[in-house]
Protein backbone atom coordinates (compact mmCIF):
# COMPACT_ATOMS: atom_id res chain seq x y z
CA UNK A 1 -16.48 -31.24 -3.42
CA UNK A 2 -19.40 -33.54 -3.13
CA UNK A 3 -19.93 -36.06 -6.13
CA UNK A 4 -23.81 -36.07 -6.10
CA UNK A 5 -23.89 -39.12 -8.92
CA UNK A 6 -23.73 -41.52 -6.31
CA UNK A 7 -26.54 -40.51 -4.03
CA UNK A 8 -29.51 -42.12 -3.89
CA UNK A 9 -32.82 -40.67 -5.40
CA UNK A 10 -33.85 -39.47 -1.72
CA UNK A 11 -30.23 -38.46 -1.01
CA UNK A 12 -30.30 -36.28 -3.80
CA UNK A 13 -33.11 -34.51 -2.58
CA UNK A 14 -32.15 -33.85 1.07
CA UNK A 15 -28.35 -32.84 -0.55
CA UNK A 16 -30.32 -30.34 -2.80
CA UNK A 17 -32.83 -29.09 0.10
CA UNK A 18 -29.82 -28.60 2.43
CA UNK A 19 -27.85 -26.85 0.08
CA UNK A 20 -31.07 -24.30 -0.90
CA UNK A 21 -31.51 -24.18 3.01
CA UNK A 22 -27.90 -23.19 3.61
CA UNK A 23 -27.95 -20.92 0.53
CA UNK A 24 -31.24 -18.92 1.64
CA UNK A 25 -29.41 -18.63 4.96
CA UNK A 26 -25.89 -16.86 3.34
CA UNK A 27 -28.80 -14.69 1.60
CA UNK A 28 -30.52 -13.29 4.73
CA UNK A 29 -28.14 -10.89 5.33
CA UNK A 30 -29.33 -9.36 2.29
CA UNK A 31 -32.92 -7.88 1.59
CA UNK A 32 -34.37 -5.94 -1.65
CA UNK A 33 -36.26 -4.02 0.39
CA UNK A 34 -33.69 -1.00 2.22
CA UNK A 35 -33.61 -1.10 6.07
CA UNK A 36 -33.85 1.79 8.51
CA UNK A 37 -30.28 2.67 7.63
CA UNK A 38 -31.12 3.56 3.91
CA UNK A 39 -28.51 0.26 3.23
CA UNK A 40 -29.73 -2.86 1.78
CA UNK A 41 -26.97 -5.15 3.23
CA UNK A 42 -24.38 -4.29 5.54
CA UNK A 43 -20.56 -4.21 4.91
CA UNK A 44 -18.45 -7.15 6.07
CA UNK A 45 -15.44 -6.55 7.69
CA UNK A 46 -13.96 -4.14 10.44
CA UNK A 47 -10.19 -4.06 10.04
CA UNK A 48 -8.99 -0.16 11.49
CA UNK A 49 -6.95 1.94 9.09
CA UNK A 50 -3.50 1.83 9.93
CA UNK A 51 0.13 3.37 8.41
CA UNK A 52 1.62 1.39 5.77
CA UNK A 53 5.13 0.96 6.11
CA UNK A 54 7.88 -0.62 4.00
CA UNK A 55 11.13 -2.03 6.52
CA UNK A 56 12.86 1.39 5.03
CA UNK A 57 10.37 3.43 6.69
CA UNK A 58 11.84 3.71 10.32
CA UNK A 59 15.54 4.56 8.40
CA UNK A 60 13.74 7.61 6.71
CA UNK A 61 12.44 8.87 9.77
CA UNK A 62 15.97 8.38 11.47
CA UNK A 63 17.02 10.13 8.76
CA UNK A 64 15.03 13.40 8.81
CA UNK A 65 15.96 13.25 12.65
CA UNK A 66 19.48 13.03 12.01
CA UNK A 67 19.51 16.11 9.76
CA UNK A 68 17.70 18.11 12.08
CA UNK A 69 20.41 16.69 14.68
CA UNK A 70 23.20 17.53 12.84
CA UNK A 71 21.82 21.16 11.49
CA UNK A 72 21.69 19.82 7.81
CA UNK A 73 19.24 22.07 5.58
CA UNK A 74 16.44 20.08 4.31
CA UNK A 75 17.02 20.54 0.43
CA UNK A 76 12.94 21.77 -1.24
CA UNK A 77 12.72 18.81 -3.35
CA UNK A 78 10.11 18.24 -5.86
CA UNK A 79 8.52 14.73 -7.09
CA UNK A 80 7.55 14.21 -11.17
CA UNK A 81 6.59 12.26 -12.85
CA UNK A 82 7.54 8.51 -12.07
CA UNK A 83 5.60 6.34 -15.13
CA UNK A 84 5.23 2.51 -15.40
CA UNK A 85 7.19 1.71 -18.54
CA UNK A 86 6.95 -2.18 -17.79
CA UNK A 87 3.82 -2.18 -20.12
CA UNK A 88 2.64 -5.01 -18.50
CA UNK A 89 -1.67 -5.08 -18.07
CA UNK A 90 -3.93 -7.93 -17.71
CA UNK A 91 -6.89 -8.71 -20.34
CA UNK A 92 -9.55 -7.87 -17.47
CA UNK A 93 -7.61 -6.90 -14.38
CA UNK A 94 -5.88 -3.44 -16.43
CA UNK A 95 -2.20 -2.12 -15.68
CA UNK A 96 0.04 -4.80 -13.27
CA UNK A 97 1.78 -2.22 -11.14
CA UNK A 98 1.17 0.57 -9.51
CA UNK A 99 0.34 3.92 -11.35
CA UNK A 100 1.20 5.71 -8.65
CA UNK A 101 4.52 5.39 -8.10
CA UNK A 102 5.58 9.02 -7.72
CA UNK A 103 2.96 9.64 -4.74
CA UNK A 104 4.48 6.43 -3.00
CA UNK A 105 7.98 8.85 -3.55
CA UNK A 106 6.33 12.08 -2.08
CA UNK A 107 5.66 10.12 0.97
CA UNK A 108 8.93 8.74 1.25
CA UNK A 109 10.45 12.27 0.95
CA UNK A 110 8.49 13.44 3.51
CA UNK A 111 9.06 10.83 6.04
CA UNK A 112 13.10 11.86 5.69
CA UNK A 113 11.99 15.08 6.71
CA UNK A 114 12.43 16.73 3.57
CA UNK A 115 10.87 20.13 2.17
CA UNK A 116 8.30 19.39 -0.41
CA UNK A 117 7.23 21.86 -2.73
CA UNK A 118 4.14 20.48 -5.17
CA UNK A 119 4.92 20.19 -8.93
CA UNK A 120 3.33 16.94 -9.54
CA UNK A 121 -0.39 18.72 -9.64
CA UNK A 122 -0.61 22.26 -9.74
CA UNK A 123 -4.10 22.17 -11.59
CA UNK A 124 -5.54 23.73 -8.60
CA UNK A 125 -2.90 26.58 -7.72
CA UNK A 126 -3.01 27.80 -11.45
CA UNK A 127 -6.52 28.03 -11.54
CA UNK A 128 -6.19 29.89 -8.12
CA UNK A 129 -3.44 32.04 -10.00
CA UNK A 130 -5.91 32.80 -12.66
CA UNK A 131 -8.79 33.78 -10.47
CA UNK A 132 -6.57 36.00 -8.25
CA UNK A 133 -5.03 37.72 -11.95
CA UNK A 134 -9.10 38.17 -12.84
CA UNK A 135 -9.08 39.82 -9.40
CA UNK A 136 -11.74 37.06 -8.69
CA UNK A 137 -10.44 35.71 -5.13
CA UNK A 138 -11.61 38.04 -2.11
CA UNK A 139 -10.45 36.22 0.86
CA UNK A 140 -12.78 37.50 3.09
CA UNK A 141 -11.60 40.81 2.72
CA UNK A 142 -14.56 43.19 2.07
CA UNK A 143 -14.30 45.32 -1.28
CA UNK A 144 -10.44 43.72 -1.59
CA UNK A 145 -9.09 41.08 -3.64
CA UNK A 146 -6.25 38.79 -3.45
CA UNK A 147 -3.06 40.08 -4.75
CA UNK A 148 -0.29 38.74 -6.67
CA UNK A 149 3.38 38.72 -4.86
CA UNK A 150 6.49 38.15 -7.17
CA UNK A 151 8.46 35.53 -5.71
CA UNK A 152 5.75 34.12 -3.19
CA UNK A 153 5.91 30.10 -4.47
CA UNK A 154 9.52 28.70 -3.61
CA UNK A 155 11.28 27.12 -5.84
CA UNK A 156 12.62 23.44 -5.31
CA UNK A 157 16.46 22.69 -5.06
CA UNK A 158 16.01 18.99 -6.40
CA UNK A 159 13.56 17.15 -8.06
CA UNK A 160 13.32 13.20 -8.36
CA UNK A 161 12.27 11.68 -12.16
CA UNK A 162 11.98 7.70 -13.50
CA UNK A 163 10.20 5.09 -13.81
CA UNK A 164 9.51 1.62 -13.38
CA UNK A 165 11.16 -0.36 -16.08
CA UNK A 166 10.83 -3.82 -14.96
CA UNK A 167 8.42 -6.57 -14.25
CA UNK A 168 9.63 -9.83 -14.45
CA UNK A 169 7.75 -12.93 -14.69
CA UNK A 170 8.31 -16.50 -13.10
CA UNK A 171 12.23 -15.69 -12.60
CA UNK A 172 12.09 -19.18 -11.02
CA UNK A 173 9.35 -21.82 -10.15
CA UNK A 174 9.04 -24.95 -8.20
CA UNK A 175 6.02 -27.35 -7.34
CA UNK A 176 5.72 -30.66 -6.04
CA UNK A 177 2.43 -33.10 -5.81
CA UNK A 178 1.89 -36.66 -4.07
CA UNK A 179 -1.01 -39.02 -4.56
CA UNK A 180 -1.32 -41.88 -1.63
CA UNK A 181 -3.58 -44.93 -1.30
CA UNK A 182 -3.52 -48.21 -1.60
CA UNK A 183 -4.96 -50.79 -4.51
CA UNK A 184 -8.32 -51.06 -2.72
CA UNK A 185 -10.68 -48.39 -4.64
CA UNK A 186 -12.63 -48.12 -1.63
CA UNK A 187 -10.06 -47.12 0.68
CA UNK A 188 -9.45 -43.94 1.44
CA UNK A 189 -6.84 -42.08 -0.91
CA UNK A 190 -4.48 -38.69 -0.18
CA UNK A 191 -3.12 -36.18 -2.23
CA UNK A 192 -0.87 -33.11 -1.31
CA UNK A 193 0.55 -30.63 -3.36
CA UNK A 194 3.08 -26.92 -3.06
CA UNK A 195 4.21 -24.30 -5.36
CA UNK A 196 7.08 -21.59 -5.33
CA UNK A 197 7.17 -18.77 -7.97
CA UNK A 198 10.00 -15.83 -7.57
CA UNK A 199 9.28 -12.49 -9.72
CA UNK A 200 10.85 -8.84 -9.72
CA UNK A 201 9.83 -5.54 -10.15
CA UNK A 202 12.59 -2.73 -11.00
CA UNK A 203 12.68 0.68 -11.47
CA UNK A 204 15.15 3.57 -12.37
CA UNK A 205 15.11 6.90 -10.59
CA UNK A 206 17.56 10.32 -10.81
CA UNK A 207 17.36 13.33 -8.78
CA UNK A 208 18.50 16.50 -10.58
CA UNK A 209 19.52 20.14 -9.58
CA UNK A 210 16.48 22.28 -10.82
CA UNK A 211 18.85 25.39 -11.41
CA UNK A 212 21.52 23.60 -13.53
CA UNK A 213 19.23 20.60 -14.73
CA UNK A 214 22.86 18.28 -13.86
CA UNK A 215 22.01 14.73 -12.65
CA UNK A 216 23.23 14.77 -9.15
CA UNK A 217 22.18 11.02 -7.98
CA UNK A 218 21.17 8.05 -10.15
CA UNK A 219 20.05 4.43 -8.56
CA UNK A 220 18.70 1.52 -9.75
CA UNK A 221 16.95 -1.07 -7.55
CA UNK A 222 15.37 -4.43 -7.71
CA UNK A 223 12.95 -6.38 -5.36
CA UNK A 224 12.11 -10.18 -5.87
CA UNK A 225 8.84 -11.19 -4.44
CA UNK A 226 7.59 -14.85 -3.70
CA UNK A 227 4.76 -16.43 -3.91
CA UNK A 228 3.36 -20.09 -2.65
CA UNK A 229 0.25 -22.32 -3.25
CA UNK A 230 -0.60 -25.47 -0.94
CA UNK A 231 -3.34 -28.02 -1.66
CA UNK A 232 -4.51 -30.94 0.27
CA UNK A 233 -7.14 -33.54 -0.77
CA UNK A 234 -8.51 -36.51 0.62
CA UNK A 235 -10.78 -38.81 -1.46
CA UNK A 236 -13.16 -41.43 0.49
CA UNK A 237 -16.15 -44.23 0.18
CA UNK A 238 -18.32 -44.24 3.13
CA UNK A 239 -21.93 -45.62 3.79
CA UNK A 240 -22.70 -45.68 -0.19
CA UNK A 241 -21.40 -42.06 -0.61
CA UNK A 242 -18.47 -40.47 -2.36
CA UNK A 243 -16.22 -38.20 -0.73
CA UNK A 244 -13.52 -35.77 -2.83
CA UNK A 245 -12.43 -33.46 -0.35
CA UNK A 246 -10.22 -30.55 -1.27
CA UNK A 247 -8.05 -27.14 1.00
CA UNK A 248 -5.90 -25.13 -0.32
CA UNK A 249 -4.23 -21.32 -0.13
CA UNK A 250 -2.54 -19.03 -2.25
CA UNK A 251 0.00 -16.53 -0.88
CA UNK A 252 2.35 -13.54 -2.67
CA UNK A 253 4.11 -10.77 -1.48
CA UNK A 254 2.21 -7.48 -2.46
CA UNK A 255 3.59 -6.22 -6.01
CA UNK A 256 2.74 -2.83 -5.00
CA UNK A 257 3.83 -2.71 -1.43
CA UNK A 258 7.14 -3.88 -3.60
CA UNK A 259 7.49 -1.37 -5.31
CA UNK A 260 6.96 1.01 -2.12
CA UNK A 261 9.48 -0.50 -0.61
CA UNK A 262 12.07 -0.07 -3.43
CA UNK A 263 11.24 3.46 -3.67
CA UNK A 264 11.62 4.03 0.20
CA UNK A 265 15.31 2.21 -0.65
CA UNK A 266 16.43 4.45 -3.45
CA UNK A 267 14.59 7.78 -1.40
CA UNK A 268 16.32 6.80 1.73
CA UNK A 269 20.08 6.40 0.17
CA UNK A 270 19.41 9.80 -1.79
CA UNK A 271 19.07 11.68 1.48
CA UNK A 272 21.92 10.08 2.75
CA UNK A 273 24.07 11.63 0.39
CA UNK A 274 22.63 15.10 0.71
CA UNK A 275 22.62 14.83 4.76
CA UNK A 276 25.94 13.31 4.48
CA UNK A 277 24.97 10.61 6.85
CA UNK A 278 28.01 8.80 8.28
CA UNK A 279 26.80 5.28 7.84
CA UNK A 280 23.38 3.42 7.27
CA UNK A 281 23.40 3.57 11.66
CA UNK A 282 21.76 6.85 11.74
CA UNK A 283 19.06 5.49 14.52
CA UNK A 284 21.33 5.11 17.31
CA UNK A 285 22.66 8.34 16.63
CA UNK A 286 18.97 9.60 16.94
CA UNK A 287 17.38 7.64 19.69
CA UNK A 288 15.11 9.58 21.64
CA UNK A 289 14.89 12.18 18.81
CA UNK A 290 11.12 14.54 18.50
CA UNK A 291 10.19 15.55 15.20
CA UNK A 292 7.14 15.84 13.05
CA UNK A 293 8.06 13.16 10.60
CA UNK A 294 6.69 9.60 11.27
CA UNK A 295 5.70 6.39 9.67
CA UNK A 296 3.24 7.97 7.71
CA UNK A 297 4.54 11.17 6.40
CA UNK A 298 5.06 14.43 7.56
CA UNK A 299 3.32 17.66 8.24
CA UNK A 300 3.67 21.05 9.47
CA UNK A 301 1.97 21.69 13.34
CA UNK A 302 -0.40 23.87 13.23
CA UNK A 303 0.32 26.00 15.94
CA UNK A 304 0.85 23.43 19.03
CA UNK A 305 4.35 22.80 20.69
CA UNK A 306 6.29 19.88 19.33
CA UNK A 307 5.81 17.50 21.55
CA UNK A 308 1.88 18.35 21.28
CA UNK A 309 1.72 17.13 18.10
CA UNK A 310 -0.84 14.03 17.06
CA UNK A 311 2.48 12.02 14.75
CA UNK A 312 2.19 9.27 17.36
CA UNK A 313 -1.10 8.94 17.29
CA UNK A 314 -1.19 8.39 13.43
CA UNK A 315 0.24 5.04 14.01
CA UNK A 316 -1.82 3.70 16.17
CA UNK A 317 -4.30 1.27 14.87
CA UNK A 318 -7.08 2.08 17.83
CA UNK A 319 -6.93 5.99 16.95
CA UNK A 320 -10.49 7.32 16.60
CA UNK A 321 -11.94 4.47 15.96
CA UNK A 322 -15.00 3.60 16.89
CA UNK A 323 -14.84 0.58 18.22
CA UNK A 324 -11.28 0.38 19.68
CA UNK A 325 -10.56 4.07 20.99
CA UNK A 326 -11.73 4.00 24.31
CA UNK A 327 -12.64 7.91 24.16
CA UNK A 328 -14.84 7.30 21.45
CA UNK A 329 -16.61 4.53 23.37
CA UNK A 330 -17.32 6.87 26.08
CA UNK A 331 -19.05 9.10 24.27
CA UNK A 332 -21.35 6.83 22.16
């Protein structure tokens, strides 16, 4: 920051036109009148969608491999509701952690190869149901309607309940800060500063036989995240002018990639027990292994041979983009 009391008169001015100059310039990337694209400014940034993984993610895949290994029936498990019970919400910024904390579970299922039957939203498939009992839906099937089959929606084996319970502020915090210089107050002076902060998130999840409603599997997991803050300044005379020049960053681990990653844990050791896995070592039993499920979830092929499938391709940051996929290139 630039202390503007000790300018002179004509200093002043030239500061201020720079800074108008300089501010006109971050400005002409913007217009009120729309361009030939319809936009009046155009987006910043051009980082490519890629898969979001937690360091469980690889041991659910190896996972769904090993069952299909093995000849282990994928259980039809179904996902409810999984609610933030921290009640924990900012003033301005709304709920801390994730609401969606039972699609982050759906994902994980999948990933161990799992059979996933929907029961989270079925707004759509009852409304379907009650068009089809109106004998509403025709399929494309002239002067015919769709018909209702007893016993045509599976039912799930398992399903997975909880919540997240806990949210846990400033478990423990440390910060240091120096000031250097010497007695002279023109001399140039130093200051440097850091800060460490732990928190937690928690959360409690059960998976229960549908039939008998008994609570086959309960865990409860906790993940600490960090975060850190670094400042330097530097304070200095020179030629008449004052100096007070400060840098600094702010780092924390994602709360919400947390909380992925604790799910993926307490998903991951679930399957374990209903594959019967040997030992947490189920990747070098699987190396080598083809299957649908990936980093990124799973999905049924849709008619092509297995090793046809596009799962690789879903985790690779240059795939169909634009600018980085060189088969797109060639056909712009």
């Amino acid at each position: 920051m630039i202390n503007f009391a000790s300018f002179s008169k004509s200093g002043r001015k030239s500061a201020s036109a720079a800074i108008l100059a300089s501010t006109m310039l971050a400005t002409a990337c913007v217009s009120p009148i729309a361009g030939p694209d319809g936009n009046y400014a155009k987006p910043i940034g051009n980082a490519p969608v890629t898969a979001n993984p937690t360091p469980y993610s690889e041991g659910l895949v190896c996972m769904g491999h090993y069952a299909r290994q093995t000849g282990y029936a994928a259980p039809r498990i179904a996902v409810g509701r999984i609610l933030d019970y921290t009640g924990k919400a900012d003033f301005e910024g709304g709920r801390r952690v994730t609401q969606g904390a039972s699609l982050m579970a759906i994902s994980a299922f999948a990933k161990a190869g799992a059979r996933l039957v929907e029961r989270f939203d079925t707004s759509v498939s009852e409304l379907e149901l009650k068009y089809a009992n109106n004998k509403l839906i025709g399929d494309d099937i002239p002067d015919d309607f769709r018909k209702i089959t007893a016993g045509s929606i599976p039912g799930s084996d398992y399903y997975l309940v909880g919540g997240i319970t806990e949210l846990n502020y400033n478990i423990r915090s440390v910060g240091a800060e120096a000031f250097a210089g010497d007695l002279d107050p023109t001399d140039t002076k130093g200051s440097i500063g850091a800060k460490l902060y732990v928190i937690n998130v928690g959360l409690d999840l059960r998976l229960v036989e549908t039939e008998s409603l008994e609570v086959v599997d309960v865990i409860s997991y906790q993940k600490q995240i960090i975060g850190r803050e670094v400042s330097v300044g530097v304070f200095d005379f020179a030629n008449g002018n004052v100096f007070d020049v400060g840098i600094g960053g702010r780092a924390q681990e994602p709360i919400q990639l947390a909380i992925r990653s604790v799910l993926e844990r307490a998903v991951l050791e679930m399957m374990a027990n209903l594959y019967a896995a040997p030992s947490a070592d189920v990747c070098s039993l699987t190396a080598g292994a083809i299957s649908t499920n990936g980093i990124t979830g799973d999905f049924v092929p849709a008619g092509a041979p297995l090793e046809e499938y596009n799962g690789p391709s879903r985790q690779q940051a240059s795939a169909w983009h634009d600018r980085r996929d060189p088969a797109l290139r060639g056909r712009n």
